[in-house]
N, C-alpha and C. Protein backbone atom coordinates (compact mmCIF):
# COMPACT_ATOMS: atom_id res chain seq x y z
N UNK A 1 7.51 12.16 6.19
CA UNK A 1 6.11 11.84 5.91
C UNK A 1 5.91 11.76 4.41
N UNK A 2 5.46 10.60 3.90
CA UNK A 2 5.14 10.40 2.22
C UNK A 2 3.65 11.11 1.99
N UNK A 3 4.25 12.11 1.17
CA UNK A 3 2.65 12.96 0.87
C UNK A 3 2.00 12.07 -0.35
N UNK A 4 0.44 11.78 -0.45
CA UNK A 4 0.10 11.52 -1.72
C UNK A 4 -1.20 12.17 -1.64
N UNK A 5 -1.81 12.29 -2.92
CA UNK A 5 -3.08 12.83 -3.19
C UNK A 5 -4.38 11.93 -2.90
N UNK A 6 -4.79 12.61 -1.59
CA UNK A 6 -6.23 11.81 -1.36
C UNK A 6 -7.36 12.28 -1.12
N UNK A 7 -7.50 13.05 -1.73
CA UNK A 7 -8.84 13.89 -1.23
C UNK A 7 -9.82 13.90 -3.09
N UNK A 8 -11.05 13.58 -2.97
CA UNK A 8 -11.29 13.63 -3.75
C UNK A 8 -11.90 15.09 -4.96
N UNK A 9 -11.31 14.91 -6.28
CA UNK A 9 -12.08 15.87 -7.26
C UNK A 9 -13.16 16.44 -6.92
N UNK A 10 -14.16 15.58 -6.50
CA UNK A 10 -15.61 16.09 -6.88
C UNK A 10 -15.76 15.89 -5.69
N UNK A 11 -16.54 16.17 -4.33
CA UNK A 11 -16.89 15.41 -3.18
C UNK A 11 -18.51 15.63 -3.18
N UNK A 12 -19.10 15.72 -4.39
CA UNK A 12 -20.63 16.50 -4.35
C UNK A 12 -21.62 14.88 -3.95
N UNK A 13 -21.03 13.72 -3.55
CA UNK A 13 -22.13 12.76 -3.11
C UNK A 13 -21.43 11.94 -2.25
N UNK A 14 -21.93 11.17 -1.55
CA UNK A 14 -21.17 10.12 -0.93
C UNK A 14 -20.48 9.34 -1.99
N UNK A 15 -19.22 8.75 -1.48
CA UNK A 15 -18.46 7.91 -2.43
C UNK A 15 -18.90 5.96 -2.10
N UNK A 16 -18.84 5.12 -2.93
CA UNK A 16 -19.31 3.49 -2.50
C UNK A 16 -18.10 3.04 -1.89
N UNK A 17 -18.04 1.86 -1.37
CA UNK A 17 -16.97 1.43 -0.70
C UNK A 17 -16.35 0.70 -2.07
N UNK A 18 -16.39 0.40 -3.09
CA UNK A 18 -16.13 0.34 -4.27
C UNK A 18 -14.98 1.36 -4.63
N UNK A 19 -15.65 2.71 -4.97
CA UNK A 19 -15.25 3.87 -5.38
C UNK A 19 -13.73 3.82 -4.39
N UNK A 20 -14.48 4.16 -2.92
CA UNK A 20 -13.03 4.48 -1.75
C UNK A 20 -11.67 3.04 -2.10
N UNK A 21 -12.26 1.79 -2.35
CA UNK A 21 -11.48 1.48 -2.46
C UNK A 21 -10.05 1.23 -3.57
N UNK A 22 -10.95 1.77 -4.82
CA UNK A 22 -9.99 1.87 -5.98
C UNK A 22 -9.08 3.22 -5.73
N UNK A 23 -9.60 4.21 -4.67
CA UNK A 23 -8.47 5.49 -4.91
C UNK A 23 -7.87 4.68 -3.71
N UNK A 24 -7.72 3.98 -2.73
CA UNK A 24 -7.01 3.36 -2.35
C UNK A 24 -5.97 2.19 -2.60
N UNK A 25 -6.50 1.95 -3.67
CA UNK A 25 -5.56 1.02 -4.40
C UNK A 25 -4.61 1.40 -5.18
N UNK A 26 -4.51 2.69 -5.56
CA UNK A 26 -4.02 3.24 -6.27
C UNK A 26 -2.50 4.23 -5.40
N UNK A 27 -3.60 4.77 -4.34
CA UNK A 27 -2.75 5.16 -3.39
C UNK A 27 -1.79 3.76 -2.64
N UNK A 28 -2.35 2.95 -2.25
CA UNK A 28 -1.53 1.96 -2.09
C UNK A 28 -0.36 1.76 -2.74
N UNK A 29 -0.14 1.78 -3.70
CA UNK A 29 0.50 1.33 -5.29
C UNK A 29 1.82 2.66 -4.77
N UNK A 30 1.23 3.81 -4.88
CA UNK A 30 2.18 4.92 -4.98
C UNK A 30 3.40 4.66 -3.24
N UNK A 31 2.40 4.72 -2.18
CA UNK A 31 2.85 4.34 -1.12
C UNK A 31 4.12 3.63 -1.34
N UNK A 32 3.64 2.06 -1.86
CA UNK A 32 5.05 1.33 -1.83
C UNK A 32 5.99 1.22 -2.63
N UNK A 33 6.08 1.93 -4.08
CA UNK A 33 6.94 2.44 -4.45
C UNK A 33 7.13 3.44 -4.52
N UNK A 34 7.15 4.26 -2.93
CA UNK A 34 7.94 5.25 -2.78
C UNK A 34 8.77 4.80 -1.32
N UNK A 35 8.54 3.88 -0.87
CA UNK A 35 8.90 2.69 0.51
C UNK A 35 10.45 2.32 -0.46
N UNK A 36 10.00 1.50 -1.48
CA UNK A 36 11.26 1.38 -1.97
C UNK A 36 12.15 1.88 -2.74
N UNK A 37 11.60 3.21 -3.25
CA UNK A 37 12.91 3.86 -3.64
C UNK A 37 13.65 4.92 -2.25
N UNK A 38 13.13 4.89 -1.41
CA UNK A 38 13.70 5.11 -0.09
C UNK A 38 14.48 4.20 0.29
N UNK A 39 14.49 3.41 0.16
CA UNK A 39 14.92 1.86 0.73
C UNK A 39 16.72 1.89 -0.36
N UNK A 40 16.11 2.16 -1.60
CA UNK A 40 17.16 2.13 -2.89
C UNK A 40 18.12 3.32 -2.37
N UNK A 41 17.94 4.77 -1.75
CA UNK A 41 18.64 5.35 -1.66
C UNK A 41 19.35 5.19 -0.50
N UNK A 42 19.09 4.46 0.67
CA UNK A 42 19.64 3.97 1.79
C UNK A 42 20.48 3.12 1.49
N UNK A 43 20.46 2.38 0.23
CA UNK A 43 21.39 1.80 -0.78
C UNK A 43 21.06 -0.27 0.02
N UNK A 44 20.40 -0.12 -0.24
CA UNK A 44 19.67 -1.03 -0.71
C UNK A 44 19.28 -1.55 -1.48
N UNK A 45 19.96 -3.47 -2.30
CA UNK A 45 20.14 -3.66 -3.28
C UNK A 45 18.74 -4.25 -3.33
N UNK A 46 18.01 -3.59 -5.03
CA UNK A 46 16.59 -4.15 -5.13
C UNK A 46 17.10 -3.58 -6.57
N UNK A 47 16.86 -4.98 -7.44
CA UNK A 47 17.21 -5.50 -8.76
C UNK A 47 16.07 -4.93 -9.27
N UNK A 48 16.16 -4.43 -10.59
CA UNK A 48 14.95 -4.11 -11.39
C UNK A 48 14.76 -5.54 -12.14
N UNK A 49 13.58 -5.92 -11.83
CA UNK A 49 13.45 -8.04 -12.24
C UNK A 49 12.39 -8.09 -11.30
N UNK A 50 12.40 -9.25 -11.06
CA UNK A 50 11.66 -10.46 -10.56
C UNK A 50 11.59 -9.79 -9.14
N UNK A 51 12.94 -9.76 -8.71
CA UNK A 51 13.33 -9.59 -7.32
C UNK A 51 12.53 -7.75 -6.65
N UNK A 52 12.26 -6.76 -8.10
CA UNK A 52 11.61 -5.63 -8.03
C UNK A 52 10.17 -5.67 -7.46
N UNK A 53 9.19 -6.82 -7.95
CA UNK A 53 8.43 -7.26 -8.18
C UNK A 53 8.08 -7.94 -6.60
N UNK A 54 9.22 -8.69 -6.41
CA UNK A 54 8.76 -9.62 -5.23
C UNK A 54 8.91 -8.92 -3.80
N UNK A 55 9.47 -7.63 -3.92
CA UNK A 55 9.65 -6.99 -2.58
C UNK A 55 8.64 -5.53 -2.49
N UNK A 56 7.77 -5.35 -3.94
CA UNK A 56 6.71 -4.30 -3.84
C UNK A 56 5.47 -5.11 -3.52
N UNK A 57 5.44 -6.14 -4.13
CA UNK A 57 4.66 -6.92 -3.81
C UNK A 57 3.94 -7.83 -2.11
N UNK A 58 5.52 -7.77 -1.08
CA UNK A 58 5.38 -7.64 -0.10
C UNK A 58 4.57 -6.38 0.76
N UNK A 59 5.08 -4.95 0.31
CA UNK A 59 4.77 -4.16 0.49
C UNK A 59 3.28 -3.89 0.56
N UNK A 60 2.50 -3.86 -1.10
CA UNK A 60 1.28 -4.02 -0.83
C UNK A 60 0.19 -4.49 -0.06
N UNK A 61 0.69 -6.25 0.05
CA UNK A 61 0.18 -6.67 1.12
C UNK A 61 0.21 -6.48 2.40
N UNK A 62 0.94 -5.60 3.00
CA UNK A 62 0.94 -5.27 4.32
C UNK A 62 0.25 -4.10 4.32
N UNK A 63 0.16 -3.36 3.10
CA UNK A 63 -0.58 -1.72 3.66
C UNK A 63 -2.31 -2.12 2.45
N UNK A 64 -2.19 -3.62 2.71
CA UNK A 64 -3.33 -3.80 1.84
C UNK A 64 -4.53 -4.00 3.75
N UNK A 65 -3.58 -4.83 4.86
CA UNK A 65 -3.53 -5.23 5.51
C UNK A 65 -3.98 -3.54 6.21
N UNK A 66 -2.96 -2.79 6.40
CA UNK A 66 -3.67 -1.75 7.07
C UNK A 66 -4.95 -0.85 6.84
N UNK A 67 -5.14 -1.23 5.62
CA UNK A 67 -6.64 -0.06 4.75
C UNK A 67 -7.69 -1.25 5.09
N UNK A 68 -7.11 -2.63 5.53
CA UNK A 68 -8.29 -3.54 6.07
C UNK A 68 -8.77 -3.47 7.74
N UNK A 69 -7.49 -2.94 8.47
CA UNK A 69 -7.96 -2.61 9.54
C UNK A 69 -8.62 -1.43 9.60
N UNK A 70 -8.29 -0.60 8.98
CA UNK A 70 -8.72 1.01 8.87
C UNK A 70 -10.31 0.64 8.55
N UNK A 71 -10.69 -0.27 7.89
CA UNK A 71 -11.91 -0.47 7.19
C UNK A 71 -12.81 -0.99 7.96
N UNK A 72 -12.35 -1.98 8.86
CA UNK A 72 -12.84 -3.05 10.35
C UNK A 72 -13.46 -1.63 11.49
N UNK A 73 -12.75 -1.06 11.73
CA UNK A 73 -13.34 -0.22 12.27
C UNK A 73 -14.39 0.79 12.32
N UNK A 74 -14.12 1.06 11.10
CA UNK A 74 -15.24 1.76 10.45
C UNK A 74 -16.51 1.30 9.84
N UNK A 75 -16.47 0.59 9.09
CA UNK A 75 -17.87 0.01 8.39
C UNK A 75 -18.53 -1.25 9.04
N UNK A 76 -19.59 -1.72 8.53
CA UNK A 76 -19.99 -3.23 9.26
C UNK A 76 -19.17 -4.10 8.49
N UNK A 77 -19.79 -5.36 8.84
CA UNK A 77 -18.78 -7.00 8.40
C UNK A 77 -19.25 -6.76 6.49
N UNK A 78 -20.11 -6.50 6.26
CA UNK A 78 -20.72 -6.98 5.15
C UNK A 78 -19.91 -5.40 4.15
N UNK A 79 -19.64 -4.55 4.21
CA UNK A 79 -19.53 -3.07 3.50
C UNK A 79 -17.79 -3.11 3.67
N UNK A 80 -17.00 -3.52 4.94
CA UNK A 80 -15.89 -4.14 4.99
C UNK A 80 -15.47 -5.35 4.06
N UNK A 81 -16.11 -6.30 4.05
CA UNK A 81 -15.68 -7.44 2.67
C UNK A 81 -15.86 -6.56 1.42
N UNK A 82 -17.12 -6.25 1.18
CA UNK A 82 -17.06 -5.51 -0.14
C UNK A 82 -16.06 -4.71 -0.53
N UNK A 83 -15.42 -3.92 0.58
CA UNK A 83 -14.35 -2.44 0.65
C UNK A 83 -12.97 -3.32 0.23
N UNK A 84 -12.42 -4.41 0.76
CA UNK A 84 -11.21 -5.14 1.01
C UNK A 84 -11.33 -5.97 -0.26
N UNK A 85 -12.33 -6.72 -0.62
CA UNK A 85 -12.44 -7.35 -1.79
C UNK A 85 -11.73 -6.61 -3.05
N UNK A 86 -12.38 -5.58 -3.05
CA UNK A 86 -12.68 -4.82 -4.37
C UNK A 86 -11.12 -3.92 -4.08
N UNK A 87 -10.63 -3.51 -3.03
CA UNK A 87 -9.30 -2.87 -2.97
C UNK A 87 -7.90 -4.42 -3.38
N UNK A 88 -8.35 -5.81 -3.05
CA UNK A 88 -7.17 -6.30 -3.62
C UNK A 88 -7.47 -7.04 -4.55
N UNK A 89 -8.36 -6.43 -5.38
CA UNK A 89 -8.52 -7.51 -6.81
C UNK A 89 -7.88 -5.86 -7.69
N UNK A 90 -8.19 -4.69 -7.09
CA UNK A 90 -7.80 -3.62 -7.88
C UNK A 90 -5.87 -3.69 -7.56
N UNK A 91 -5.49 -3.59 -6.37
CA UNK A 91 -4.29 -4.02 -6.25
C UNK A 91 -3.31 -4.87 -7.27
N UNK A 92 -4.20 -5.88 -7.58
CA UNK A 92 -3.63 -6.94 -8.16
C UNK A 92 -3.26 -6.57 -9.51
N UNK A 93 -4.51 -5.76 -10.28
CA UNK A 93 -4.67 -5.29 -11.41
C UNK A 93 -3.18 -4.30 -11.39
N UNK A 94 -3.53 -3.39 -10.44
CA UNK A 94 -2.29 -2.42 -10.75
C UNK A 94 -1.05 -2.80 -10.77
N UNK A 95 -0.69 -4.04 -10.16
CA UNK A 95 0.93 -4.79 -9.44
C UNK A 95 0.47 -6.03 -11.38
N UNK A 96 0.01 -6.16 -11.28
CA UNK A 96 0.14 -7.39 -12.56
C UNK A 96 0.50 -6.19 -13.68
N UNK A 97 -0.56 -5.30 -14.36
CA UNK A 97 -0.20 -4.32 -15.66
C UNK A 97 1.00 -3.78 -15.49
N UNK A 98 1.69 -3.66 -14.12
CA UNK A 98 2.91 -2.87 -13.96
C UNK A 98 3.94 -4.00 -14.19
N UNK A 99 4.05 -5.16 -13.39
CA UNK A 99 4.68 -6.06 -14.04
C UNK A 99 5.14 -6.51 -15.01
N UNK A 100 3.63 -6.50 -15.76
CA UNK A 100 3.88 -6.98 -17.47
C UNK A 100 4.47 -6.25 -18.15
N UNK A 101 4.20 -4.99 -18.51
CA UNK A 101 4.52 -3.55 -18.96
C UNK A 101 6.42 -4.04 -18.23
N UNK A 102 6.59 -4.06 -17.74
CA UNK A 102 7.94 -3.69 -17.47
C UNK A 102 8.97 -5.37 -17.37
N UNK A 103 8.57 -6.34 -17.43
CA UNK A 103 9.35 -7.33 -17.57
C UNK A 103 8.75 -8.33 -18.78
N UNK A 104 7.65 -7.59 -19.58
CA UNK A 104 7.32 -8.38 -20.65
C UNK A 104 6.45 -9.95 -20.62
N UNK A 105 6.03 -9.90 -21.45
CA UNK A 105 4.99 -11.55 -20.90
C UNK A 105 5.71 -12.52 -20.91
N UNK A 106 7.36 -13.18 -21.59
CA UNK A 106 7.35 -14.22 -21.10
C UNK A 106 8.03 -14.33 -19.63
N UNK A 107 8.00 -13.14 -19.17
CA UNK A 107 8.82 -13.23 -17.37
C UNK A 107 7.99 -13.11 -16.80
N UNK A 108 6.41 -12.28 -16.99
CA UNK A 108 5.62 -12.08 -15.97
C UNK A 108 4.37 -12.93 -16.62
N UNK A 109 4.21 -14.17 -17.12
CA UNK A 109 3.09 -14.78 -17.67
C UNK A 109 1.85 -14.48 -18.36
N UNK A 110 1.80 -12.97 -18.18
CA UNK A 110 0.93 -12.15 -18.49
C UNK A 110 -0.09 -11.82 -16.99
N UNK A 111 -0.77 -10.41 -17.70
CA UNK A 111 -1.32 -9.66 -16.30
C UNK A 111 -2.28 -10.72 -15.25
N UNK A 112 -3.24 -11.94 -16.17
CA UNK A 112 -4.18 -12.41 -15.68
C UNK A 112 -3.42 -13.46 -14.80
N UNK A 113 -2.51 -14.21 -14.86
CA UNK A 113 -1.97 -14.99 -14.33
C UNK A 113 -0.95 -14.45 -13.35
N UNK A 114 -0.35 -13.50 -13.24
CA UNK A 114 0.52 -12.68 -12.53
C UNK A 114 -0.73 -12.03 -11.35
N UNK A 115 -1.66 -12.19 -11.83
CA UNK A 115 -2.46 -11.03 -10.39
C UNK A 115 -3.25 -12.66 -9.73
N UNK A 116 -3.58 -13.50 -10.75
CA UNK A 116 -3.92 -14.92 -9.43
C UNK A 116 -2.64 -15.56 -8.66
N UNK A 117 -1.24 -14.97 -9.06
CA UNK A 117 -0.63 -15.19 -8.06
C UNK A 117 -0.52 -14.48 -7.02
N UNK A 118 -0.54 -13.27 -7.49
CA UNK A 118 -0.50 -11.85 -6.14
C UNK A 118 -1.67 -12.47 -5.12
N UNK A 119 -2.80 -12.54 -5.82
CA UNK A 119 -4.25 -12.58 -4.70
C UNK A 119 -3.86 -14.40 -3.90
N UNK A 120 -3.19 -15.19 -4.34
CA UNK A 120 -2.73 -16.08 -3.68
C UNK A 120 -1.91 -15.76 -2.39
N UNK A 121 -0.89 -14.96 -3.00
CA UNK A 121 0.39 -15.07 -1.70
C UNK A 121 -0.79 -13.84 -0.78
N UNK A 122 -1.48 -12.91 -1.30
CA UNK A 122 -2.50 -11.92 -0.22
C UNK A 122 -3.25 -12.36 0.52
N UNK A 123 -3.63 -13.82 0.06
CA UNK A 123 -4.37 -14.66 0.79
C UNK A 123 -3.62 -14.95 1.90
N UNK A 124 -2.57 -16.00 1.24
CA UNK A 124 -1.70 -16.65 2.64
C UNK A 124 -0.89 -15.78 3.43
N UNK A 125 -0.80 -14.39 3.17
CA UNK A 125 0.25 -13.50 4.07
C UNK A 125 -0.71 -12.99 5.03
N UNK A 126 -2.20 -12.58 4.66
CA UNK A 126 -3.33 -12.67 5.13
C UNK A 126 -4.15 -13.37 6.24
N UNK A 127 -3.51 -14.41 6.54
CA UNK A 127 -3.86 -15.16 7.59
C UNK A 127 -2.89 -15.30 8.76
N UNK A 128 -1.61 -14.97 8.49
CA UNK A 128 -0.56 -13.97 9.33
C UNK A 128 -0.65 -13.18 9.72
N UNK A 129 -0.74 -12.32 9.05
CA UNK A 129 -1.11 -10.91 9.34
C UNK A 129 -2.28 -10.72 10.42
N UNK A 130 -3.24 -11.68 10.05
CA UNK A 130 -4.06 -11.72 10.94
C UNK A 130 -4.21 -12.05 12.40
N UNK A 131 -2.98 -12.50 12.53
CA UNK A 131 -2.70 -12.44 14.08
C UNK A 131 -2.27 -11.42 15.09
N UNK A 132 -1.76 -10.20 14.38
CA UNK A 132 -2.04 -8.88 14.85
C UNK A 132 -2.99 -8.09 14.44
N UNK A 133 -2.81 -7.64 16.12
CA UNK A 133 -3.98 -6.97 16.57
C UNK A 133 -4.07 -5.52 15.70
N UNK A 134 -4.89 -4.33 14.98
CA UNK A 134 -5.25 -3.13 15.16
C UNK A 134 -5.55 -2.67 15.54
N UNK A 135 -5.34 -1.65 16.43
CA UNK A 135 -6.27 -0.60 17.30
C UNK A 135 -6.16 0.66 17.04
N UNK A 136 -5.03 1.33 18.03
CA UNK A 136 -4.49 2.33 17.83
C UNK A 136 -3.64 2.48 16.66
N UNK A 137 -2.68 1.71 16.56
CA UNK A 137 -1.38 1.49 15.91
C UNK A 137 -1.59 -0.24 15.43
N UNK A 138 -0.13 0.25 14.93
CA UNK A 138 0.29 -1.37 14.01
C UNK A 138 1.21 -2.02 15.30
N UNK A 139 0.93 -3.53 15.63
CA UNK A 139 1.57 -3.94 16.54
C UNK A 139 3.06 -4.37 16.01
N UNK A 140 4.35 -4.22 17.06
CA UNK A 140 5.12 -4.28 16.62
C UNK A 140 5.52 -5.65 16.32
N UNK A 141 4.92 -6.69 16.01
CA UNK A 141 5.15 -8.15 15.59
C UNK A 141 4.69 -8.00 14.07
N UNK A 142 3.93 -7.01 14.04
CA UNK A 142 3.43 -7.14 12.52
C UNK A 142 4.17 -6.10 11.52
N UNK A 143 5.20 -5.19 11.99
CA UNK A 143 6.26 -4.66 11.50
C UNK A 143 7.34 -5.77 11.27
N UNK A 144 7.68 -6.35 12.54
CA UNK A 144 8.55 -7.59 12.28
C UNK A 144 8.17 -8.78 11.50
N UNK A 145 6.99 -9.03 11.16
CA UNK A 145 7.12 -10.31 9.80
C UNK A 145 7.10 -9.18 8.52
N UNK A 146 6.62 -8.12 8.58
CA UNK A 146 6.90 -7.54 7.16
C UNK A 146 8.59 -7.70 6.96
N UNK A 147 9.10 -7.12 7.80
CA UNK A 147 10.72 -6.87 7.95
C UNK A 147 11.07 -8.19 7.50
N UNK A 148 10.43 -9.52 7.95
CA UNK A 148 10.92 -10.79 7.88
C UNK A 148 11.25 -11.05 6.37
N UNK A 149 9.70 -10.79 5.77
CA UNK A 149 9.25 -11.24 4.41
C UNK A 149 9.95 -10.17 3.50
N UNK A 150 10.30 -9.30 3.94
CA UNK A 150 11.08 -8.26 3.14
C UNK A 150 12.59 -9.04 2.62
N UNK A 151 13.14 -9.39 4.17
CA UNK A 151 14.57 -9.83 3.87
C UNK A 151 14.43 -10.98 3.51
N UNK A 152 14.21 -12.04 2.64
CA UNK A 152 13.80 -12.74 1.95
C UNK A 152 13.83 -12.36 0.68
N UNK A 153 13.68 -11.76 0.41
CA UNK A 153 13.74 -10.76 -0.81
C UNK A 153 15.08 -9.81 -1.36
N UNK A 154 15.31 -9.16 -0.21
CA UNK A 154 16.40 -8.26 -0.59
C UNK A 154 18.00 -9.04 -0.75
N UNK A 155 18.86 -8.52 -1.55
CA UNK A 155 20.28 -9.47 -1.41
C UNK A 155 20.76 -9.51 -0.20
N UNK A 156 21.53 -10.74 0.33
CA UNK A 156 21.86 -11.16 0.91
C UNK A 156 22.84 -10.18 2.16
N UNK A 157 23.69 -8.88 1.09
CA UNK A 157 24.66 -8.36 1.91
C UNK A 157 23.34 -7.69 2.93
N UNK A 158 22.13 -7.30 2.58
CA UNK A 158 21.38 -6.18 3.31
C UNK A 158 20.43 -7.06 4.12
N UNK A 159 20.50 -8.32 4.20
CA UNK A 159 19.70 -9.20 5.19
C UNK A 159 19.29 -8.67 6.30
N UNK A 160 20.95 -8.38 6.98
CA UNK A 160 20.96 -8.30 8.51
C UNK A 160 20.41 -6.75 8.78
N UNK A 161 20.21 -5.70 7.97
CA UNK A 161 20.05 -4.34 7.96
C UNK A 161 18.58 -3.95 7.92
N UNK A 162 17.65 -5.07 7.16
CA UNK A 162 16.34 -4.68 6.07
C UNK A 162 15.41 -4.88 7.58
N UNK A 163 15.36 -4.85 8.53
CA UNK A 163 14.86 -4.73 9.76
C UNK A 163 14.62 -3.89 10.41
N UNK A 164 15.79 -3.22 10.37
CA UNK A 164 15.75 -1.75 11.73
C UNK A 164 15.30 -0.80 10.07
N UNK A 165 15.37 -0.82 9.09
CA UNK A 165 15.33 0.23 8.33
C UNK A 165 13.75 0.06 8.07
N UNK A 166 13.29 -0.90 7.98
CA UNK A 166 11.37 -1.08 7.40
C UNK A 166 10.98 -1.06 8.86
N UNK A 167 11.52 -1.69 9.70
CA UNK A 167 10.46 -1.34 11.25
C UNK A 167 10.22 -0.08 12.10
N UNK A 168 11.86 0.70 12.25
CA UNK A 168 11.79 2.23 12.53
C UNK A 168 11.96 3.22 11.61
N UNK A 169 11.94 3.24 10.44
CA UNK A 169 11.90 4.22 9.62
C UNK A 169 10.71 3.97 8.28
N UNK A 170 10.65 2.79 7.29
CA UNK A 170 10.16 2.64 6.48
C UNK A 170 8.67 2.26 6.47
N UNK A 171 8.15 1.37 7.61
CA UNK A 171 6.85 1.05 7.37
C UNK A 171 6.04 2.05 8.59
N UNK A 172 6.75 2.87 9.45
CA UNK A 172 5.75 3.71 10.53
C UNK A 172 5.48 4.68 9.51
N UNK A 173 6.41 4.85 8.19
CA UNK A 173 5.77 6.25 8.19
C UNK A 173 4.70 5.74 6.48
N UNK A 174 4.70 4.84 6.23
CA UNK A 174 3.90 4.26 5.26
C UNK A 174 2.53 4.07 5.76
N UNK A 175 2.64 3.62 7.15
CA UNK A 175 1.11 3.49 7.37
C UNK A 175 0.64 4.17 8.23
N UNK A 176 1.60 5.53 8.31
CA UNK A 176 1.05 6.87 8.92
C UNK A 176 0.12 7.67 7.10
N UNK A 177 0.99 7.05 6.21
CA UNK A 177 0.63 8.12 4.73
C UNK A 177 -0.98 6.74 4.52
N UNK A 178 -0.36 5.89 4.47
CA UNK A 178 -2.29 4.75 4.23
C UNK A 178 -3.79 5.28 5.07
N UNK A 179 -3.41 5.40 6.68
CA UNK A 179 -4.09 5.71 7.36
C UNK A 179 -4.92 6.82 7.27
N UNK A 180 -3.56 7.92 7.01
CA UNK A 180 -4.53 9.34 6.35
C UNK A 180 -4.98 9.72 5.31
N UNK A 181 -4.65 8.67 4.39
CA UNK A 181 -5.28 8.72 3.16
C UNK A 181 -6.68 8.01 3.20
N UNK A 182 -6.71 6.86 4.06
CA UNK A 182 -8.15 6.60 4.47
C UNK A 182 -8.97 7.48 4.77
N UNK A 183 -8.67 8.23 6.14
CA UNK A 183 -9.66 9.34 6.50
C UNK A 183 -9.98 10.30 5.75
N UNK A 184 -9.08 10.82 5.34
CA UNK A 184 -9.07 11.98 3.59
C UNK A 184 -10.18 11.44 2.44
N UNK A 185 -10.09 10.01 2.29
CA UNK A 185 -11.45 9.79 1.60
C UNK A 185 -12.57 9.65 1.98
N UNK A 186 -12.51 9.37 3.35
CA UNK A 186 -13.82 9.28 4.17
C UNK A 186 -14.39 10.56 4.85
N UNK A 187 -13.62 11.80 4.18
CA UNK A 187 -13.44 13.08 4.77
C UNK A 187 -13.85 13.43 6.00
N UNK A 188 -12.77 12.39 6.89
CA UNK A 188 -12.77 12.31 8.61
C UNK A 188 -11.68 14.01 8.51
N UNK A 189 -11.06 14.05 7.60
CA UNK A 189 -10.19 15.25 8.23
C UNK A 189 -10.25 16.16 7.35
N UNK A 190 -10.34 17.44 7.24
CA UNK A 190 -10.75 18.71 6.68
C UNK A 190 -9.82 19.05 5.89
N UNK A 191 -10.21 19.41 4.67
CA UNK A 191 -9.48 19.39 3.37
C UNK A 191 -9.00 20.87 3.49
N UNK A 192 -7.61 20.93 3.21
CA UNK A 192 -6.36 22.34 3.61
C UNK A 192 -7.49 23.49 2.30
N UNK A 193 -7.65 24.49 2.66
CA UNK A 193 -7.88 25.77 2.35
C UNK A 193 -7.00 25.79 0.97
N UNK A 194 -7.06 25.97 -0.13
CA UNK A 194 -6.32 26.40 -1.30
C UNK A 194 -6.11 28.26 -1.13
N UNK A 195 -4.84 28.32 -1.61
CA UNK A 195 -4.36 29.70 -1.78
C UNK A 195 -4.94 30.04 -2.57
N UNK A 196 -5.68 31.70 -2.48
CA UNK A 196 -6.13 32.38 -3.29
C UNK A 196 -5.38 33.02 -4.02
N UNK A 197 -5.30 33.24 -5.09
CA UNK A 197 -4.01 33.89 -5.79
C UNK A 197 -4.26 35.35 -5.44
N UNK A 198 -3.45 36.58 -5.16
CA UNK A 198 -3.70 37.66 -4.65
C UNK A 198 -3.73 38.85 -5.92
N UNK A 199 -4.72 39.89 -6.01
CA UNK A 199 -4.95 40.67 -7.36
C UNK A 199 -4.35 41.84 -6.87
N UNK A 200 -3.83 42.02 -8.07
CA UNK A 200 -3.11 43.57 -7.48
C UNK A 200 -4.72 44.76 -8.50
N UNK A 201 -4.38 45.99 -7.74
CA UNK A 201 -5.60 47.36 -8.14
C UNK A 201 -4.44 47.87 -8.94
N UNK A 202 -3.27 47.49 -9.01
CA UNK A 202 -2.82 48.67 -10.16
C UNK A 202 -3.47 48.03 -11.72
């Protein structure tokens, strides 16, 4: 289970679907690069480059995809666009500055042009994606085009492998850590008791 921090600092007001969605974007971000350095220690070749870039970038969009179903359920049509909007234009921001910062502007065009490509391919992976269903769970067709769009990406020797490793191990437990990080901000689930530190009388 990938632990990340989702519960908020302050909880003294309701949060905007604005607000929920930038600590989700953020959490997003952490999520999938921790997907692939799991992936790296299973030894799994993922180039620090272009090719780094093009397989986190998959990633996002699929658990951009689950904080949109998580969101469908919960809010109306109109507080849902606002929530999804504002989580993949922040997405983009975080996947473009990380880009640039690490492959320099003339490989990544710079942040502004690097994130209208991200919100492009989020678009068109987006209307895929959209053919599975959410309910309970993630349907297993929509594990299998991530797996698809993954190996596309990864070198060639790990083609035939990048399947069984993102469908039964890598993406159930990614959008077991998205899911509960949703409810954690929506404080559907009760925030763990902090240890009291214990005083000694001597």
């Amino acid at each position: 289970m990938m632990r990340v921090r989702s519960h908020w600092f302050r909880n003294e007001r309701p949060k905007t679907p604005r607000e929920i969605a930038g600590a989700m974007a953020f959490i997003t971000w952490r999520v999938a690069q921790q997907a692939l350095r799991n992936m790296r220690r299973a030894d799994f070749e993922i180039e620090t480059g272009t090719r780094y870039f093009d397989f986190v970038a998959e990633w996002l969009i699929f658990l951009a995809h689950i904080a949109d179903g998580m969101a469908w359920k919960r809010f109306g049509p109109e507080v849902r666009i606002e929530f999804t909007s504002a989580l993949a234009n922040r997405i983009g921001e975080i996947y473009a500055d990380n880009r640039d910062e690490l492959l320099g502007p003339w490989q990544s065009q710079g942040p502004g042009a690097v994130k209208a490509g991200f919100i492009d391919l989020l678009n068109l992976r987006l209307v895929d994606y959209g053919d599975f269903e959410f309910q309970d769970g993630v349907e297993y067709g929509c594990l299998r085009y991530l797996a698809s769009q993954l190996a596309c990406v990864v070198g060639p020797r790990d083609t035939l492998w990048v399947h069984e490793q993102v469908m039964e191990i890598e993406a159930p437990q990614a959008v077991e850590a998205i899911c509960k990080s949703f409810r954690d901000l929506l404080g559907e689930e009760p925030r763990a008791a902090r240890r009291r530190p214990s005083v000694s009388g001597e």
